[in-house]
Protein backbone atom coordinates (compact mmCIF):
# COMPACT_ATOMS: atom_id res chain seq x y z
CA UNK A 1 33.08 -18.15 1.74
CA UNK A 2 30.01 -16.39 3.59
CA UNK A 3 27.86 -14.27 1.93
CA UNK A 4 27.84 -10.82 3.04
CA UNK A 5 24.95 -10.45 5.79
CA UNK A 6 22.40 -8.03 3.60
CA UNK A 7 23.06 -11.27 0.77
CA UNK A 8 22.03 -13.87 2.95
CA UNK A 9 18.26 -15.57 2.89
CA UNK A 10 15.66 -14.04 5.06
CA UNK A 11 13.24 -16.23 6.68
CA UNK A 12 9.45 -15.80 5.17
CA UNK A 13 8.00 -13.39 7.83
CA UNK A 14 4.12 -12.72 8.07
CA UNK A 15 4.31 -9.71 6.25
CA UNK A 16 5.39 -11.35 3.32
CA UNK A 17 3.53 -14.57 3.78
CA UNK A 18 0.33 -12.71 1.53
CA UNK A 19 2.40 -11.51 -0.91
CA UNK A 20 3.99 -15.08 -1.68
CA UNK A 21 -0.13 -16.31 -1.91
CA UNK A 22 -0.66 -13.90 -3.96
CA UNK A 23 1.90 -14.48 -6.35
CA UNK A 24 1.29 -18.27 -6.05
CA UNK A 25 -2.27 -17.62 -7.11
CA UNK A 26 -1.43 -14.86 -9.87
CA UNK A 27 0.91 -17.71 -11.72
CA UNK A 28 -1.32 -20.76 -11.16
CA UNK A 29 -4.32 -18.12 -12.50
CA UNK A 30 -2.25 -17.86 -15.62
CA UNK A 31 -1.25 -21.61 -15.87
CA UNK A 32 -4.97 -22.02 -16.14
CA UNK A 33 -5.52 -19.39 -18.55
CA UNK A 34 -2.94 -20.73 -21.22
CA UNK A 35 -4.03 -24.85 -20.06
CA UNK A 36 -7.25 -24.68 -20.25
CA UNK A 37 -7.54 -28.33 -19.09
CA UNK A 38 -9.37 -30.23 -15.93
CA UNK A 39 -6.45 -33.19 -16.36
CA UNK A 40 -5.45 -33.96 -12.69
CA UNK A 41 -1.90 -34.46 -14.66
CA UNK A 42 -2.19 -30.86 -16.03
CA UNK A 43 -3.09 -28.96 -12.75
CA UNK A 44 -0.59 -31.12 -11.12
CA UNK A 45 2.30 -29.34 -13.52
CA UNK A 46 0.61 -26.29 -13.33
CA UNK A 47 1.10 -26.43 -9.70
CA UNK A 48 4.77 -27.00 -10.12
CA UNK A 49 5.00 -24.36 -12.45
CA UNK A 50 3.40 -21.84 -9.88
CA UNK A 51 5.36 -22.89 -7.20
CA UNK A 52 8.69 -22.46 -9.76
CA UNK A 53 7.23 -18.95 -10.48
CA UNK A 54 6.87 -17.66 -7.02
CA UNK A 55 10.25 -18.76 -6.44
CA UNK A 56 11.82 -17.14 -8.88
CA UNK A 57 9.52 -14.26 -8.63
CA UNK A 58 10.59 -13.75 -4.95
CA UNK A 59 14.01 -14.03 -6.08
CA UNK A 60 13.81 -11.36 -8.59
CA UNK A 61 11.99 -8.74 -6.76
CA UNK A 62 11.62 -9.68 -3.44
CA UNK A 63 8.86 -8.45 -1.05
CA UNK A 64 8.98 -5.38 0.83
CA UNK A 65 7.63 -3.33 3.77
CA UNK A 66 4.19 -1.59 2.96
CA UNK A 67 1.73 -1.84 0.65
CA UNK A 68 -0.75 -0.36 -1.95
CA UNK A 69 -4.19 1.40 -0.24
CA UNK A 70 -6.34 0.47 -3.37
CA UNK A 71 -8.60 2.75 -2.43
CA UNK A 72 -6.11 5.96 -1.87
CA UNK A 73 -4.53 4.65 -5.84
CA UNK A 74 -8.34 4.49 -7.67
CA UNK A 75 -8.71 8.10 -5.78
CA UNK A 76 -5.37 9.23 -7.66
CA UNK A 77 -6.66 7.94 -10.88
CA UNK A 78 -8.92 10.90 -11.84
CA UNK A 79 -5.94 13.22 -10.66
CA UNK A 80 -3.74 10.96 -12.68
CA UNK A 81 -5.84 11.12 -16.01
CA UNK A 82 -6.51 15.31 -15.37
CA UNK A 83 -2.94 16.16 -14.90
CA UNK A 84 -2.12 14.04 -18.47
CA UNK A 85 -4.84 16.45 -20.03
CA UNK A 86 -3.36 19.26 -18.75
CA UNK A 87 0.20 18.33 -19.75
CA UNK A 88 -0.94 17.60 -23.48
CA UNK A 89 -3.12 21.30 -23.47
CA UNK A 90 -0.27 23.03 -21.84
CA UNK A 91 2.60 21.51 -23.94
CA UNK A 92 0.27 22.52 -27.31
CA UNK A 93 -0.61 26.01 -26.33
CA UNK A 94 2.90 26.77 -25.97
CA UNK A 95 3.69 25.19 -29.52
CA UNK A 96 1.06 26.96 -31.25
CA UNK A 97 1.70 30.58 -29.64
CA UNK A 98 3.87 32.27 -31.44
CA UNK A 99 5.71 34.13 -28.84
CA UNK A 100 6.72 30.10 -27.58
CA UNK A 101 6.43 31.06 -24.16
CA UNK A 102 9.12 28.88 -22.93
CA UNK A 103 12.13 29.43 -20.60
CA UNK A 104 13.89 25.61 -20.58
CA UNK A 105 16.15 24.72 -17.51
CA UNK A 106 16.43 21.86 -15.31
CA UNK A 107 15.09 21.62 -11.60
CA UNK A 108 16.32 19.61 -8.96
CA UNK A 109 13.59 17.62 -7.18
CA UNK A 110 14.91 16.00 -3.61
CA UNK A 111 12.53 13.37 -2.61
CA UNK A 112 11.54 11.11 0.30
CA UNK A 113 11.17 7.83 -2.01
CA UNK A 114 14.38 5.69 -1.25
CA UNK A 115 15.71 4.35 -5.18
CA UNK A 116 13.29 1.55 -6.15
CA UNK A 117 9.91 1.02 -7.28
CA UNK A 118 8.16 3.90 -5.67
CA UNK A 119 10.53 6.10 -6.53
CA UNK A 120 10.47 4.88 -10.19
CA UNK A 121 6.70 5.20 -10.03
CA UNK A 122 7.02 8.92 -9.06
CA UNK A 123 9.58 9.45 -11.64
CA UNK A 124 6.44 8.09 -13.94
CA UNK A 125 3.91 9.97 -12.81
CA UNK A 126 5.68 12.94 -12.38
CA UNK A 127 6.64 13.17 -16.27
CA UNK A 128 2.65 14.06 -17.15
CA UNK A 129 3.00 17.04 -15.24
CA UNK A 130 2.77 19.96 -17.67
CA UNK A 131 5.95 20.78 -19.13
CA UNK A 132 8.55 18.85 -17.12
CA UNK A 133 9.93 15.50 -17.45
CA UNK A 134 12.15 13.60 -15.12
CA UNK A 135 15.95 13.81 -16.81
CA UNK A 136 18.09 12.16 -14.56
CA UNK A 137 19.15 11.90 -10.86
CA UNK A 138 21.82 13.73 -8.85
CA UNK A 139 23.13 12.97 -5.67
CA UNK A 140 20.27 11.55 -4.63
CA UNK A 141 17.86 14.20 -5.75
CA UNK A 142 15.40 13.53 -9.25
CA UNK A 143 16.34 16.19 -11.85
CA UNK A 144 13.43 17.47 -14.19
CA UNK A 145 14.02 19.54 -17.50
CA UNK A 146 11.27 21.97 -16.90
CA UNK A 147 10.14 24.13 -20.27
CA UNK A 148 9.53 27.01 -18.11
CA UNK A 149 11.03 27.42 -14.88
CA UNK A 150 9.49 29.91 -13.87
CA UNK A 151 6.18 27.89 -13.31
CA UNK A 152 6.15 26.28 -9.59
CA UNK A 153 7.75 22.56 -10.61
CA UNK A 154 9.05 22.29 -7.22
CA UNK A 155 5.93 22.68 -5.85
CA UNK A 156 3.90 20.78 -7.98
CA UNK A 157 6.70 18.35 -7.70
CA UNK A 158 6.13 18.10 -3.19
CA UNK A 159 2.27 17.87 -4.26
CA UNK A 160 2.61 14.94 -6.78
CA UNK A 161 4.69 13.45 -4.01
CA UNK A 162 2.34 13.63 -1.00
CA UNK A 163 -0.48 12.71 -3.03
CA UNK A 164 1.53 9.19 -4.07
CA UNK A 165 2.57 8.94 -0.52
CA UNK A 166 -1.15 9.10 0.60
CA UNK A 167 -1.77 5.42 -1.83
CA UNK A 168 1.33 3.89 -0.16
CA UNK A 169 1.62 3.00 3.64
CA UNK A 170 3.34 0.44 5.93
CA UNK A 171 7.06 1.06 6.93
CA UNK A 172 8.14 4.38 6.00
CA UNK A 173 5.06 5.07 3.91
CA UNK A 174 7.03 3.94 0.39
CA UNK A 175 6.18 0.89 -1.20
């Protein structure tokens, strides 16, 4: 029996030649770590173990098109950090005020990261904005429970997503 064709193995291609280094050198990295040892008979298993990694690494979560712009992700950091602030103020003002200024609903978020890690990583991000937290997904689209939808979430929703867009490139600009 053949495998179906999107099952089969694809060929290393350059693009993914850096991220199979990289891995390589991430698990022998930690071999050292935990053996601390300069045995040629230690850093020969090690070897085998980082090879063995990578493998099933690749396996597991294989490589894809694009990568990260380290210097577009540090920018997002402070934007990152300010928006978790906000979300923490924002989420105790309406607590303490006793008129609870809330009106709770759900929003429907359609957005441009297929299902996988980026999109996961939005989900993440997206869940310090203030007051709205990703709930599920519908036909293709993110849902957020909002605690007042009358706030822009959509909006600050397309923002968020540019923003992580900007700190991923390569393919279709998702990661």
């Amino acid at each position: 029996m053949r495998p179906a064709p999107d099952q089969r193995k694809k060929p290393a291609t350059p693009s993914s030649v850096p991220t199979v280094l990289e891995r390589g050198l991430l698990f022998f990295l930690v071999w050292l770590v935990l053996m601390p040892s300069a045995k040629m008979a230690d850093l020969v298993v090690g070897l085998i173990a980082a090879v063995l990694a990578t493998w099933a690494s690749l396996r597991l979560l294989p490589p894809e098109s694009g990568y990260l712009r380290f210097g577009a992700l540090l920018a997002f950091v402070p934007h990152f950090m300010w928006q978790s602030v906000l979300a923490g103020v924002d989420v105790a003002r309406r607590a303490f005020d006793p008129r609870m200024p809330l009106r709770p609903g759900f929003v429907v978020c359609r957005v441009s990261f297929p299902p996988g890690p980026a999109r996961n990583e939005f989900a993440v991000i997206t869940s310090l904005l203030p007051g709205s937290v990703p709930a599920g997904e519908a036909e293709g689209a993110i849902v957020y429970h909002a605690l007042d939808i009358r706030q822009p979430v959509a909006e600050q929703l397309a923002e968020e997503e540019k923003r992580l867009t900007a700190a991923l490139t390569g393919g279709d600009g998702h990661d």
